[in-house]
Structure formats: C-alpha cells, structure tokens
N, C-alpha and C. Protein backbone atom coordinates (compact mmCIF):
# COMPACT_ATOMS: atom_id res chain seq x y z
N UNK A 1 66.52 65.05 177.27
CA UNK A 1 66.03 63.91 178.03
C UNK A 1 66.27 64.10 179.53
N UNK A 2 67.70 64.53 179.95
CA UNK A 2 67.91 64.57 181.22
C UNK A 2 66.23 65.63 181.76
N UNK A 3 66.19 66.82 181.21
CA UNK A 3 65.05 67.66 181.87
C UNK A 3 63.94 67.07 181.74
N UNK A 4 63.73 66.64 180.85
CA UNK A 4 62.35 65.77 181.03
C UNK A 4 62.05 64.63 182.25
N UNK A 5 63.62 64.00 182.65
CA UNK A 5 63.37 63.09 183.46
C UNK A 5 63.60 63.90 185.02
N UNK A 6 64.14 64.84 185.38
CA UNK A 6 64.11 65.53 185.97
C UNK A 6 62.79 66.00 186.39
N UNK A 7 62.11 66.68 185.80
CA UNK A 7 60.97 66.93 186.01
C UNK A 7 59.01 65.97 186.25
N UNK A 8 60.13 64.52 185.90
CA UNK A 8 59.27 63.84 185.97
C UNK A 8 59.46 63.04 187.35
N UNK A 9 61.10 62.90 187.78
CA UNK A 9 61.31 62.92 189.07
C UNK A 9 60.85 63.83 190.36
N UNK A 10 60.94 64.76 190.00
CA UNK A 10 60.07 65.78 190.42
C UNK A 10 58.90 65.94 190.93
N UNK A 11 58.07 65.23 189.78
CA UNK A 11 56.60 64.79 189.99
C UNK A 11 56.38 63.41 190.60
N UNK A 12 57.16 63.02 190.73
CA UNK A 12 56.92 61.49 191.28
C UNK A 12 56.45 60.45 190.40
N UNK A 13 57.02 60.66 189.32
CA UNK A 13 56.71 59.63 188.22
C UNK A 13 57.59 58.74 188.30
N UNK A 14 58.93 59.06 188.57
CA UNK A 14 60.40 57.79 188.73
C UNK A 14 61.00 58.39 189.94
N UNK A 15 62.00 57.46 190.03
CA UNK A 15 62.85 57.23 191.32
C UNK A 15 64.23 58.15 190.99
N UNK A 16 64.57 58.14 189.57
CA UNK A 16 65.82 58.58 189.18
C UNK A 16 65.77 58.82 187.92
N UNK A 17 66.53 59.54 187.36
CA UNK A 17 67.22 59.92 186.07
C UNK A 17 67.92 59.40 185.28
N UNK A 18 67.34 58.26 184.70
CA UNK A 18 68.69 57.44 184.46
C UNK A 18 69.10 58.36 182.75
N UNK A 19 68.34 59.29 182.10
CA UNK A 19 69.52 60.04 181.24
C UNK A 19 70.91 60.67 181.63
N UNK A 20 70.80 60.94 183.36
CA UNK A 20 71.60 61.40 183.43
C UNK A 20 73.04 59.97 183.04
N UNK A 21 72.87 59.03 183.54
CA UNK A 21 73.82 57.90 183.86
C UNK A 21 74.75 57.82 182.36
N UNK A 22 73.68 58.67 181.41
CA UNK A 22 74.67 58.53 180.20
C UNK A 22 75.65 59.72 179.83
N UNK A 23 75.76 60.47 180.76
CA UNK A 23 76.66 61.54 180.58
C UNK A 23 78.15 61.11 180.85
N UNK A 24 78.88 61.46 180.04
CA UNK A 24 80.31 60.97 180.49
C UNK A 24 80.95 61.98 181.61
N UNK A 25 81.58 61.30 182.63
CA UNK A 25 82.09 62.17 183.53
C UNK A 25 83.65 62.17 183.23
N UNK A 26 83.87 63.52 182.93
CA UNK A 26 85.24 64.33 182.38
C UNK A 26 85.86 64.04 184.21
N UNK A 27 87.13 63.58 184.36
CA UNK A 27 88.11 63.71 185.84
C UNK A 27 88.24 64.80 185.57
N UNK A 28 88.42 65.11 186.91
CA UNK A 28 89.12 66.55 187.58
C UNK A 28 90.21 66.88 187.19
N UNK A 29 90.79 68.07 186.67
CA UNK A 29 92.27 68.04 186.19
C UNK A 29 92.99 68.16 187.36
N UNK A 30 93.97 67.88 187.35
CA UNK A 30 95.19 67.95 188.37
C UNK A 30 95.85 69.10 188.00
N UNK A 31 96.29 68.89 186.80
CA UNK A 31 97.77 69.87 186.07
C UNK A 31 97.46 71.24 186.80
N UNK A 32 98.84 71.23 187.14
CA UNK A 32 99.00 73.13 187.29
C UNK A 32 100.06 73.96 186.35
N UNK A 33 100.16 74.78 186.72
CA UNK A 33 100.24 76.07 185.23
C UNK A 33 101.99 75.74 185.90
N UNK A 34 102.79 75.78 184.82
CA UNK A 34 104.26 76.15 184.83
C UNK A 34 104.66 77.28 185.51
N UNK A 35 106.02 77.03 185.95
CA UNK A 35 106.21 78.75 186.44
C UNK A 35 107.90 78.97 185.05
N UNK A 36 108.10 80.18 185.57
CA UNK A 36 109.39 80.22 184.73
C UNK A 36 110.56 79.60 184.88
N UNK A 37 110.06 79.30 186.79
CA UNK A 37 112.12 78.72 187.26
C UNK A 37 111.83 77.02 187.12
N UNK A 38 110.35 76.73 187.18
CA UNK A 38 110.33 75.11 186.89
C UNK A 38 110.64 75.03 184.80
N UNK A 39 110.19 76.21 184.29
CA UNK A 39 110.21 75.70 182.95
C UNK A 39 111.43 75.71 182.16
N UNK A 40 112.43 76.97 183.19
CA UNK A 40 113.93 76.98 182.87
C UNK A 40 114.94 75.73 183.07
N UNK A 41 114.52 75.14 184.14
CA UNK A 41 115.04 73.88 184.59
C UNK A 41 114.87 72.60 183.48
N UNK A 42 113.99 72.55 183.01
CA UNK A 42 113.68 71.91 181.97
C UNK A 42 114.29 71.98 180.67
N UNK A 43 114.13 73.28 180.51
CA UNK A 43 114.83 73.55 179.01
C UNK A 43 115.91 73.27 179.20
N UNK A 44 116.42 73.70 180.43
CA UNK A 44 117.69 73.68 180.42
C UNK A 44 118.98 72.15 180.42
N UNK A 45 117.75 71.16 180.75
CA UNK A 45 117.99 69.34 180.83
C UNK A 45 117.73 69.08 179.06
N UNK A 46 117.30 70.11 178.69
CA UNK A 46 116.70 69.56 177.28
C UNK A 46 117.53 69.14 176.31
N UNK A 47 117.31 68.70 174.92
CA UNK A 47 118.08 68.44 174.00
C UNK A 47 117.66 69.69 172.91
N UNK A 48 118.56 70.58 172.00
CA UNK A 48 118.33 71.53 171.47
C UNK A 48 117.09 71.44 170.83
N UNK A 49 116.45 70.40 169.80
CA UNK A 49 115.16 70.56 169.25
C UNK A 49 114.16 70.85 170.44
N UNK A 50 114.32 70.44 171.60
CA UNK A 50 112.91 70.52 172.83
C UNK A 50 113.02 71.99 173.08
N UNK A 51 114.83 72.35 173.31
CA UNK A 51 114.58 73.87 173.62
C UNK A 51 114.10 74.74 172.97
N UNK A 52 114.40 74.09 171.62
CA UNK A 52 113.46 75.19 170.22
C UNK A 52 111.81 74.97 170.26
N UNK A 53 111.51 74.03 170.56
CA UNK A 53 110.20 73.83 170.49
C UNK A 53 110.01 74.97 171.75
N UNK A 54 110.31 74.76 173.06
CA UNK A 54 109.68 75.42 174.31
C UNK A 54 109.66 76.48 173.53
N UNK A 55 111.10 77.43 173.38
CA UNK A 55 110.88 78.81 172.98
C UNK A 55 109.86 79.08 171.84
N UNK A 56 109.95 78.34 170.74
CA UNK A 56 108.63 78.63 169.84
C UNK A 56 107.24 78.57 170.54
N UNK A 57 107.21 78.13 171.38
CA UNK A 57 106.08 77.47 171.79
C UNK A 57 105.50 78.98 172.80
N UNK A 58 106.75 79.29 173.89
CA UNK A 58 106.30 80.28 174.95
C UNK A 58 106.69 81.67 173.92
N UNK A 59 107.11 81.72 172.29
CA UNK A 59 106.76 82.97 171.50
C UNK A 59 105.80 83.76 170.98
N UNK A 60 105.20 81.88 170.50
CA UNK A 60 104.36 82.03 169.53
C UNK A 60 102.69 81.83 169.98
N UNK A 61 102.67 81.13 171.48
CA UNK A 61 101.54 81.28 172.27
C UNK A 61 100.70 79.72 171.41
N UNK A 62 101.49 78.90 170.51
CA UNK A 62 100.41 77.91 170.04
C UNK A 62 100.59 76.47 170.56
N UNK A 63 99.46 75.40 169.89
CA UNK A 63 99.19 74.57 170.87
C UNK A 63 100.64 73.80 169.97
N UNK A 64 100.79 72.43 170.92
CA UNK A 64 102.24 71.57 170.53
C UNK A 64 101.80 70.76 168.94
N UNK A 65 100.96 70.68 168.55
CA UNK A 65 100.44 70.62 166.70
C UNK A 65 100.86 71.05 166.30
N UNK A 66 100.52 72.00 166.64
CA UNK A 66 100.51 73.46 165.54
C UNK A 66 102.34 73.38 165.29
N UNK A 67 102.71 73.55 166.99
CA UNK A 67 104.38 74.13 166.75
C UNK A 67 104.84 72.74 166.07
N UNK A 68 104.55 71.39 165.90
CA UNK A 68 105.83 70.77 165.53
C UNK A 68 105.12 70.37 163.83
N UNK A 69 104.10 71.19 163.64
CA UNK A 69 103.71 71.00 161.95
C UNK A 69 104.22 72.16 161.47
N UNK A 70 104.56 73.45 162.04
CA UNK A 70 105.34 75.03 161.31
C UNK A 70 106.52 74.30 160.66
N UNK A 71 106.25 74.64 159.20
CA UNK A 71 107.32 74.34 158.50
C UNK A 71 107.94 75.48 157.98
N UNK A 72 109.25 75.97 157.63
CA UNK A 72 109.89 76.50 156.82
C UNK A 72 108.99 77.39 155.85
N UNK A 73 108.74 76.86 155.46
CA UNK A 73 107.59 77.20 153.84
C UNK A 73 106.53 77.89 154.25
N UNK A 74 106.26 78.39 155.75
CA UNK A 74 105.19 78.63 156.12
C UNK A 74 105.19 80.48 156.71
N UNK A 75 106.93 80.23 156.17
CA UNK A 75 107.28 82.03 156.79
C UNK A 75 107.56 82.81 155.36
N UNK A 76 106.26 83.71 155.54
CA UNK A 76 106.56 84.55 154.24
C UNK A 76 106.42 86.05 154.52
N UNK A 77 107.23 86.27 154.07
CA UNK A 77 107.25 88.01 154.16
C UNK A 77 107.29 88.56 155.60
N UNK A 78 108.28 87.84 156.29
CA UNK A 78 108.27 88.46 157.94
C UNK A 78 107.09 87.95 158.89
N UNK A 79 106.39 86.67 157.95
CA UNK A 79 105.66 86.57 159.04
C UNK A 79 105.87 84.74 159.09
N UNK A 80 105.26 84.56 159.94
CA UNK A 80 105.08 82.86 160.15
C UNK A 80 103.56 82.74 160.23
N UNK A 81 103.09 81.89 159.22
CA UNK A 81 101.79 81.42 159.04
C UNK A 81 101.28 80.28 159.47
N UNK A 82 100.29 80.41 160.42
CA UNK A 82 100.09 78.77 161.03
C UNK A 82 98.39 78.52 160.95
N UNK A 83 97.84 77.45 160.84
CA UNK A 83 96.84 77.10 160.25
C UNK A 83 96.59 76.14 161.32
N UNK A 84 95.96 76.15 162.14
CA UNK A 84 95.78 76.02 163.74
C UNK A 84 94.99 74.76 163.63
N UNK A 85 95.35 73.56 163.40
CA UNK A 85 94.84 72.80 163.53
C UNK A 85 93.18 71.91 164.08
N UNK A 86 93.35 72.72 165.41
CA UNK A 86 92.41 71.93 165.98
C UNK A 86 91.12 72.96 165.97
N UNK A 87 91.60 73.97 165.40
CA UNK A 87 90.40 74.82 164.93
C UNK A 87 90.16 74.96 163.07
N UNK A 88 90.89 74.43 162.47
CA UNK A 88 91.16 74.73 160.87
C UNK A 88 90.76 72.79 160.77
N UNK A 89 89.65 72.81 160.57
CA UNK A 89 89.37 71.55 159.77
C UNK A 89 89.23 70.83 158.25
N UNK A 90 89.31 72.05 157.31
CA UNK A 90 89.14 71.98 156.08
C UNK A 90 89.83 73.14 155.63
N UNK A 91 91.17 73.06 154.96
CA UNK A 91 91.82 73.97 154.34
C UNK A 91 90.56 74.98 153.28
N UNK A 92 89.71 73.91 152.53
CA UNK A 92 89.15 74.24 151.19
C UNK A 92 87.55 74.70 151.82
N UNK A 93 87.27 74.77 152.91
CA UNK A 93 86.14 75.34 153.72
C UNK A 93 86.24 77.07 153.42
N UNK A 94 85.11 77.33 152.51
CA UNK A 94 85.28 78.55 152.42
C UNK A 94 85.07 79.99 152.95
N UNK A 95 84.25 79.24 154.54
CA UNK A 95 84.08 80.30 155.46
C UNK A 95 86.01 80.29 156.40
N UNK A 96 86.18 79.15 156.73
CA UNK A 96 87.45 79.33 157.04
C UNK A 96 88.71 79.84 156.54
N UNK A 97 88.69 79.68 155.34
CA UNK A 97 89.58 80.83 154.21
C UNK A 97 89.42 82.39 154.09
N UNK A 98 87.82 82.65 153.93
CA UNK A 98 87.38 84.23 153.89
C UNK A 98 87.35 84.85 155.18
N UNK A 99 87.09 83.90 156.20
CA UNK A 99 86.81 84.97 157.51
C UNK A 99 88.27 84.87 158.96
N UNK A 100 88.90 83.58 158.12
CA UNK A 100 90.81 83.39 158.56
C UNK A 100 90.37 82.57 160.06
N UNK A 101 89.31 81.88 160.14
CA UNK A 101 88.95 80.98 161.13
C UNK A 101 89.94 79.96 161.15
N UNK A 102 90.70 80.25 162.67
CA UNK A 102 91.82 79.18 162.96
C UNK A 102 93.23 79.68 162.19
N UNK A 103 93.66 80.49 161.54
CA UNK A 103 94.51 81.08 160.54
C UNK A 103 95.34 82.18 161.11
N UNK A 104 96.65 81.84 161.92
CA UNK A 104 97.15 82.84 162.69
C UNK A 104 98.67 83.67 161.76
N UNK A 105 98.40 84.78 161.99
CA UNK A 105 99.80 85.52 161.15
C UNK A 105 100.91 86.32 162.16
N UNK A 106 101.95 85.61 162.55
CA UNK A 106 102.81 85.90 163.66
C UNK A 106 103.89 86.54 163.15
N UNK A 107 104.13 88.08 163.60
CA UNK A 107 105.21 88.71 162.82
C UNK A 107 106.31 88.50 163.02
N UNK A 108 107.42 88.12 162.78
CA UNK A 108 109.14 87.32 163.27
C UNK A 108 109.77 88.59 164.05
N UNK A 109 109.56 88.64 164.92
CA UNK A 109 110.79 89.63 165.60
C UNK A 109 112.13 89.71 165.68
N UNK A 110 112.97 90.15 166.53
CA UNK A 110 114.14 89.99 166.68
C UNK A 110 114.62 88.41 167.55
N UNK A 111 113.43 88.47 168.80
CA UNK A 111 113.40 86.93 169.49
C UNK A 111 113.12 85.96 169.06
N UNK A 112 112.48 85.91 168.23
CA UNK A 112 111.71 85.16 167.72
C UNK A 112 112.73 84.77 166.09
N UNK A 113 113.07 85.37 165.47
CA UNK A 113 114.05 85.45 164.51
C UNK A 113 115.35 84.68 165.41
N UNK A 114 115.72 84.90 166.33
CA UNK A 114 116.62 83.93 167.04
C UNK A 114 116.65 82.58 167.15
N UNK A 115 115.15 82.32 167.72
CA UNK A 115 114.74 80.70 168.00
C UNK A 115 114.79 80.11 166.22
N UNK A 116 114.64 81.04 165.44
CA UNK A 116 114.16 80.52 163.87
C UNK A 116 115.52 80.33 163.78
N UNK A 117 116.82 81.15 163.83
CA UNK A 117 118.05 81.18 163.52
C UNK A 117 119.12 79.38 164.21
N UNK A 118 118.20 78.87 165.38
CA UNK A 118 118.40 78.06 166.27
C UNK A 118 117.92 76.74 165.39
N UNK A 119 117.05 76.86 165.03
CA UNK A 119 116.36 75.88 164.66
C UNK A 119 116.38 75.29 163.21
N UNK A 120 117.26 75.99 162.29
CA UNK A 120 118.05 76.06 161.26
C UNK A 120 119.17 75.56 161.20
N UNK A 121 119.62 74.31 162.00
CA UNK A 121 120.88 73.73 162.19
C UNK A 121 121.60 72.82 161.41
N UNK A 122 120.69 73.41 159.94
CA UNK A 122 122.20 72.39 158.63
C UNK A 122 121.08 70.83 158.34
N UNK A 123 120.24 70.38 159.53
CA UNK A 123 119.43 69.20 158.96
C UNK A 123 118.86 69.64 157.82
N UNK A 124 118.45 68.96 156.65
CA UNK A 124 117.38 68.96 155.94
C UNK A 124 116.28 68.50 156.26
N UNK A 125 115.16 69.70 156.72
CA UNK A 125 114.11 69.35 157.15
C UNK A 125 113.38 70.28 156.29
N UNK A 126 111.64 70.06 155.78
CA UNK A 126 110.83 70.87 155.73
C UNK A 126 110.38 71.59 157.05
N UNK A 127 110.14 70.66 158.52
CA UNK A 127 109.76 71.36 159.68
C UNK A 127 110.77 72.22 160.26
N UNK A 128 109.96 73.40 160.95
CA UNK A 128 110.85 74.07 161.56
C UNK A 128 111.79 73.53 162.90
N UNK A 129 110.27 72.80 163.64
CA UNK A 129 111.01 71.46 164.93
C UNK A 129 111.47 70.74 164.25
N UNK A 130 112.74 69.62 164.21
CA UNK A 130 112.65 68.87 163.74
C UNK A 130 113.84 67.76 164.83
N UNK A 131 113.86 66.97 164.40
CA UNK A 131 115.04 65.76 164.76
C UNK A 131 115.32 64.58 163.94
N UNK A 132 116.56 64.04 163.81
CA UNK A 132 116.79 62.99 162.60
C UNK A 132 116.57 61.63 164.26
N UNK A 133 115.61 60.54 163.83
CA UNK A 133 115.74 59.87 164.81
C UNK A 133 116.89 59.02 164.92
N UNK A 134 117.28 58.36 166.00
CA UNK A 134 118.55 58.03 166.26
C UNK A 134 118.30 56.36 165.92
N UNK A 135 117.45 55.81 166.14
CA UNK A 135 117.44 54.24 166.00
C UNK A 135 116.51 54.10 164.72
N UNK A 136 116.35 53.07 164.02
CA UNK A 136 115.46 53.00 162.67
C UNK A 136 115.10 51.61 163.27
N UNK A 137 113.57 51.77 164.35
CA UNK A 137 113.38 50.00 164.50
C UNK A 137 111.85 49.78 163.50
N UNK A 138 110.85 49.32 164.15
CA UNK A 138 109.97 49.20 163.09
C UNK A 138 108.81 50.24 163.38
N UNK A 139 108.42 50.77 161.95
CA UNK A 139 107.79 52.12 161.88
C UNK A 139 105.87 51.37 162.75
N UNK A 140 105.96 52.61 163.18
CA UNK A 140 104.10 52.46 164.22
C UNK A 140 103.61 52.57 162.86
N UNK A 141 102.13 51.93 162.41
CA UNK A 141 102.03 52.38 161.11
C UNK A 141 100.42 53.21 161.20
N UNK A 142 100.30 53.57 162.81
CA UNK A 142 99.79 54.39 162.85
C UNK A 142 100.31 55.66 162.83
N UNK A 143 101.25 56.26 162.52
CA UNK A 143 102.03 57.38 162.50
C UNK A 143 102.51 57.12 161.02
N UNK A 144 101.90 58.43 160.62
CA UNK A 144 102.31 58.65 159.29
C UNK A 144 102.74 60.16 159.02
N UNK A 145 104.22 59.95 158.61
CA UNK A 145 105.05 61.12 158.26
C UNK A 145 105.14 61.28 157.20
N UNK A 146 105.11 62.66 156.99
CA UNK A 146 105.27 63.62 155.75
C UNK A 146 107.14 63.60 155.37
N UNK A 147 107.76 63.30 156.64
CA UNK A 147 109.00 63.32 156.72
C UNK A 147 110.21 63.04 157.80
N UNK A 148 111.05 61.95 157.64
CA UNK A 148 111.54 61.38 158.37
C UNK A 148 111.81 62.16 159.95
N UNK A 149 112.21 63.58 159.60
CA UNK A 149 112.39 64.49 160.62
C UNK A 149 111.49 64.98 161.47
N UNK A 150 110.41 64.71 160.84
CA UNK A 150 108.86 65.19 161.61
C UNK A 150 108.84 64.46 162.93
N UNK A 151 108.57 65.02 163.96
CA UNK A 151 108.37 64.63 165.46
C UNK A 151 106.90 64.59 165.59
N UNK A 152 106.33 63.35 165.98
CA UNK A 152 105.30 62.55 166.45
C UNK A 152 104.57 63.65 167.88
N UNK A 153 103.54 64.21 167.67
CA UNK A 153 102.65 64.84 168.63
C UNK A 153 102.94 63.59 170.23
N UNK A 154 102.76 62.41 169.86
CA UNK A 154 103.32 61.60 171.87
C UNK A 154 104.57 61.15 171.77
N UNK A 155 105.49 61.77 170.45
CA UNK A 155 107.09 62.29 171.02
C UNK A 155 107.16 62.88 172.15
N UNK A 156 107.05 64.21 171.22
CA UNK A 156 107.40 65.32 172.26
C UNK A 156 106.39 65.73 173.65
N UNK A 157 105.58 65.39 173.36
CA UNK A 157 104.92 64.84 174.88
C UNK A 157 105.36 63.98 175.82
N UNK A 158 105.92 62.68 175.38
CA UNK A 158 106.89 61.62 176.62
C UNK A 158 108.19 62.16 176.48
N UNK A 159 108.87 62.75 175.67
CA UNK A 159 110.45 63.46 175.87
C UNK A 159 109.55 65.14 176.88
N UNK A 160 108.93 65.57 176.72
CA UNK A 160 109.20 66.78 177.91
C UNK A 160 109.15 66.08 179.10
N UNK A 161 107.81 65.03 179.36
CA UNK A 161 107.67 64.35 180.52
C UNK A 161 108.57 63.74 181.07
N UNK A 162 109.23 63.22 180.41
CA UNK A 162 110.35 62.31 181.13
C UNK A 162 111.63 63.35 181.56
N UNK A 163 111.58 64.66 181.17
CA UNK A 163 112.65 66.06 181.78
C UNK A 163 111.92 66.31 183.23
N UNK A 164 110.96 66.41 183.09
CA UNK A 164 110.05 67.16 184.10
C UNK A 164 110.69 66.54 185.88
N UNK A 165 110.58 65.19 186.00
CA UNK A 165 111.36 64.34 187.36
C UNK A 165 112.78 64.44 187.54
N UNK A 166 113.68 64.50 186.73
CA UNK A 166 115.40 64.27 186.82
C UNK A 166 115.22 65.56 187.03
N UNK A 167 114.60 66.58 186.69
CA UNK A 167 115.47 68.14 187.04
C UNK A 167 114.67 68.92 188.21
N UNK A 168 113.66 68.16 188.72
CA UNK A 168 113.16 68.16 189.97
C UNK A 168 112.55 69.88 189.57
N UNK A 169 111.77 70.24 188.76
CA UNK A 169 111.33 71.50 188.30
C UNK A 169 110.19 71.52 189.29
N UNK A 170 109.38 70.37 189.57
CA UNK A 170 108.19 71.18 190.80
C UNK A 170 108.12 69.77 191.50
N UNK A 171 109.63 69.89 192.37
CA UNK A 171 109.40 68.85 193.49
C UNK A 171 108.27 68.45 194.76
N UNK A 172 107.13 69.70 194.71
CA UNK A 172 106.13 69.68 195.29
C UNK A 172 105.16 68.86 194.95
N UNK A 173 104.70 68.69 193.51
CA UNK A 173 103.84 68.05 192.57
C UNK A 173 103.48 66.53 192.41
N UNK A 174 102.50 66.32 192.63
CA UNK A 174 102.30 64.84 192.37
C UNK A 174 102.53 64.52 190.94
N UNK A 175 102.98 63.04 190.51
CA UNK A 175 102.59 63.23 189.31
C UNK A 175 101.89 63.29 188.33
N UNK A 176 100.50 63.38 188.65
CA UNK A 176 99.36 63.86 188.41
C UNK A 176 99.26 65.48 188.18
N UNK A 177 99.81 65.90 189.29
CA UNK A 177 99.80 67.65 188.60
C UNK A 177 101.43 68.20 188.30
N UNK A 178 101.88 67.60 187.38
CA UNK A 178 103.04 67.85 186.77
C UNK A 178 102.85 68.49 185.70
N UNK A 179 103.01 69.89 185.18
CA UNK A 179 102.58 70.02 184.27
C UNK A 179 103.14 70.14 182.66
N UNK A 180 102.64 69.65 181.42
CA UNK A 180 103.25 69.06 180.49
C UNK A 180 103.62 70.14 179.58
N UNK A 181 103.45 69.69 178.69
CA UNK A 181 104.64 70.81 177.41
C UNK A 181 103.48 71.46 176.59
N UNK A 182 102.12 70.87 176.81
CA UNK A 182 100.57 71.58 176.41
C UNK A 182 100.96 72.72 176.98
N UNK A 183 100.78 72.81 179.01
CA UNK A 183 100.76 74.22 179.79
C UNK A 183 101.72 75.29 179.33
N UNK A 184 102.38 74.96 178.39
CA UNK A 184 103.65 76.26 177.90
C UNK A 184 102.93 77.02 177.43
N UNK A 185 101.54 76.61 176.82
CA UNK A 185 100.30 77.51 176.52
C UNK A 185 100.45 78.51 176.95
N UNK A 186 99.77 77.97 178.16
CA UNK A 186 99.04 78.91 179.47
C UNK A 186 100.10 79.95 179.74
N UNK A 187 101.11 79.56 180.23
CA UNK A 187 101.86 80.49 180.99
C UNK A 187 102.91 81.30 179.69
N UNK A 188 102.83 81.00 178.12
CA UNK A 188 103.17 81.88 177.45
C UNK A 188 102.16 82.87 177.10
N UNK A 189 101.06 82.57 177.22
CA UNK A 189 99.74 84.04 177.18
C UNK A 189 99.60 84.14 178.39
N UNK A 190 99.69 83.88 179.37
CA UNK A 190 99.97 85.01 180.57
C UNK A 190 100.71 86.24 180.38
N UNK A 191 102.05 85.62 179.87
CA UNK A 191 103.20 86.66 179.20
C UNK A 191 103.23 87.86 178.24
N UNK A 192 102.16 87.34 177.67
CA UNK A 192 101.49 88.37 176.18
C UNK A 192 100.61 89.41 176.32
C-alpha cells in the first residue's frame, strides 16, 4: 500500500501517504555495548546468583531466557544443551528438531565447568541460575513457575539495573544508555 500511495503521490493524485501513518515507529536505541571494567564493577556489587548468571551469560554467548531456563538436566555428556527460546518455538516442529533450528550444544570447559561448579551451591534447584526468594508476599499470577527457585526474566533485569548506578560502572551514561544484562550478549561475542 505504502508504494502504491507513493506513486500515486507522485502523480498528483493525493497530497500524502497516509499508509505510511500506519507504520509503527521503533525509538532510537540509546543502549551502548558494556565494557569489561564497567561489567566487572557490577559483578563485583552483585549477589552470587547475578555473578553466575553474568559469567554464564559472557561464556555461553546466550540471550538472559535462555540462561535463567538452563537447567541441570540439560548437561549431558560434557555438553550443555540449550533450546534457544526465542528462536525454538515448537519443541515437536519437525523441521526444528531435524535441521537443530535454535538448538545450541556448548561443550563445558574448564571455565565454564567453574561457573557450573559455582552455581551448584547445596540449593535444590532444577535451574542452573537459581535463588530461594527471600519474602513469600502474594504470587503475580502472571508469572508462572516451574519452580520456586526459578528467577522471573524482569527479575533479573531490575536486579542488574538497579547494580548498574551504586557502582557508578559508566558514570558518563544517561540513563537511557545504560546498558542492561541483555548487552552481556554483545560484548561476550565480541570475545568469541
């Protein structure tokens, strides 16, 4: 529609485009990419599950889903198996099973065998992230857990954010381009 009206603007048939008016306009991102001495500062304010998450996170190169759904059960034979959420929409999809669309196989190293060794701290959890929460007030009942220990995807998003100001990691930054516990992405495949 937009080209059609385009071209009819063009010709002098209308004044404007109004297909365009229905396009949603995406904002400009702000965020900038982490560095190592702002992301050390952080970890380093952290509480041990955040620091396990960062390091899984800047190991294993995946998005913050992915890392706080890796469960235990998911490391077999030296490797850690992760099923990538936002690309794996149907376990039982049989092009995504045969051709391993979204289906990542991460071999445990020696570093990486560390953060696993870390993150193994005596809780009973199925997740590998995990935390026992500290207050029991009334459950969101839009959040639905597989297990009390399971950490909420805008957990650990408002617990990194709220590290990011007290440890003054990029006192330059508005807080608009502060960047969140997603960018551990970025700047762990830089690394790779």
């Amino acid at each position: 529609m937009i080209e059609i009206f385009d071209i009819a603007v063009s010709k002098g048939l209308c004044t404007n485009n109004p297909a365009k008016l229905t396009l949603r306009k995406f904002p400009h991102k702000e965020r900038k990419r982490h560095t190592i001495e702002g992301l050390a500062k952080i970890r380093n304010a952290a509480e041990p599950w955040m620091k396990n998450a960062i390091d899984l996170a800047m190991l294993t190169t995946q998005r913050r889903i992915d890392i706080i759904n890796m469960k235990w059960s998911d490391i077999i034979d030296g490797y850690l198996h992760v099923a990538q959420e936002k690309t794996t929409d149907d376990p039982e999809d049989e092009f995504e099973v045969s051709e391993g669309a979204g289906y990542v196989r991460i071999k445990i190293d020696n570093e990486l065998q560390k953060v696993l060794d870390r993150c193994n701290d005596g809780i009973e959890s199925p997740f590998i992230i995990h935390r026992i929460p500290k207050r029991k007030g009334r459950p969101n009942i839009d959040i639905v857990k597989e297990h009390i220990t399971q950490l909420d995807k805008q957990y650990i998003t408002k617990t990194f954010s709220k590290l990011v100001t007290p440890t003054n990691a990029y006192p330059k930054y508005s807080s608009k381009q502060r960047p969140s516990f997603h960018e551990i992405r970025a700047l762990a495949i830089f690394f790779t």
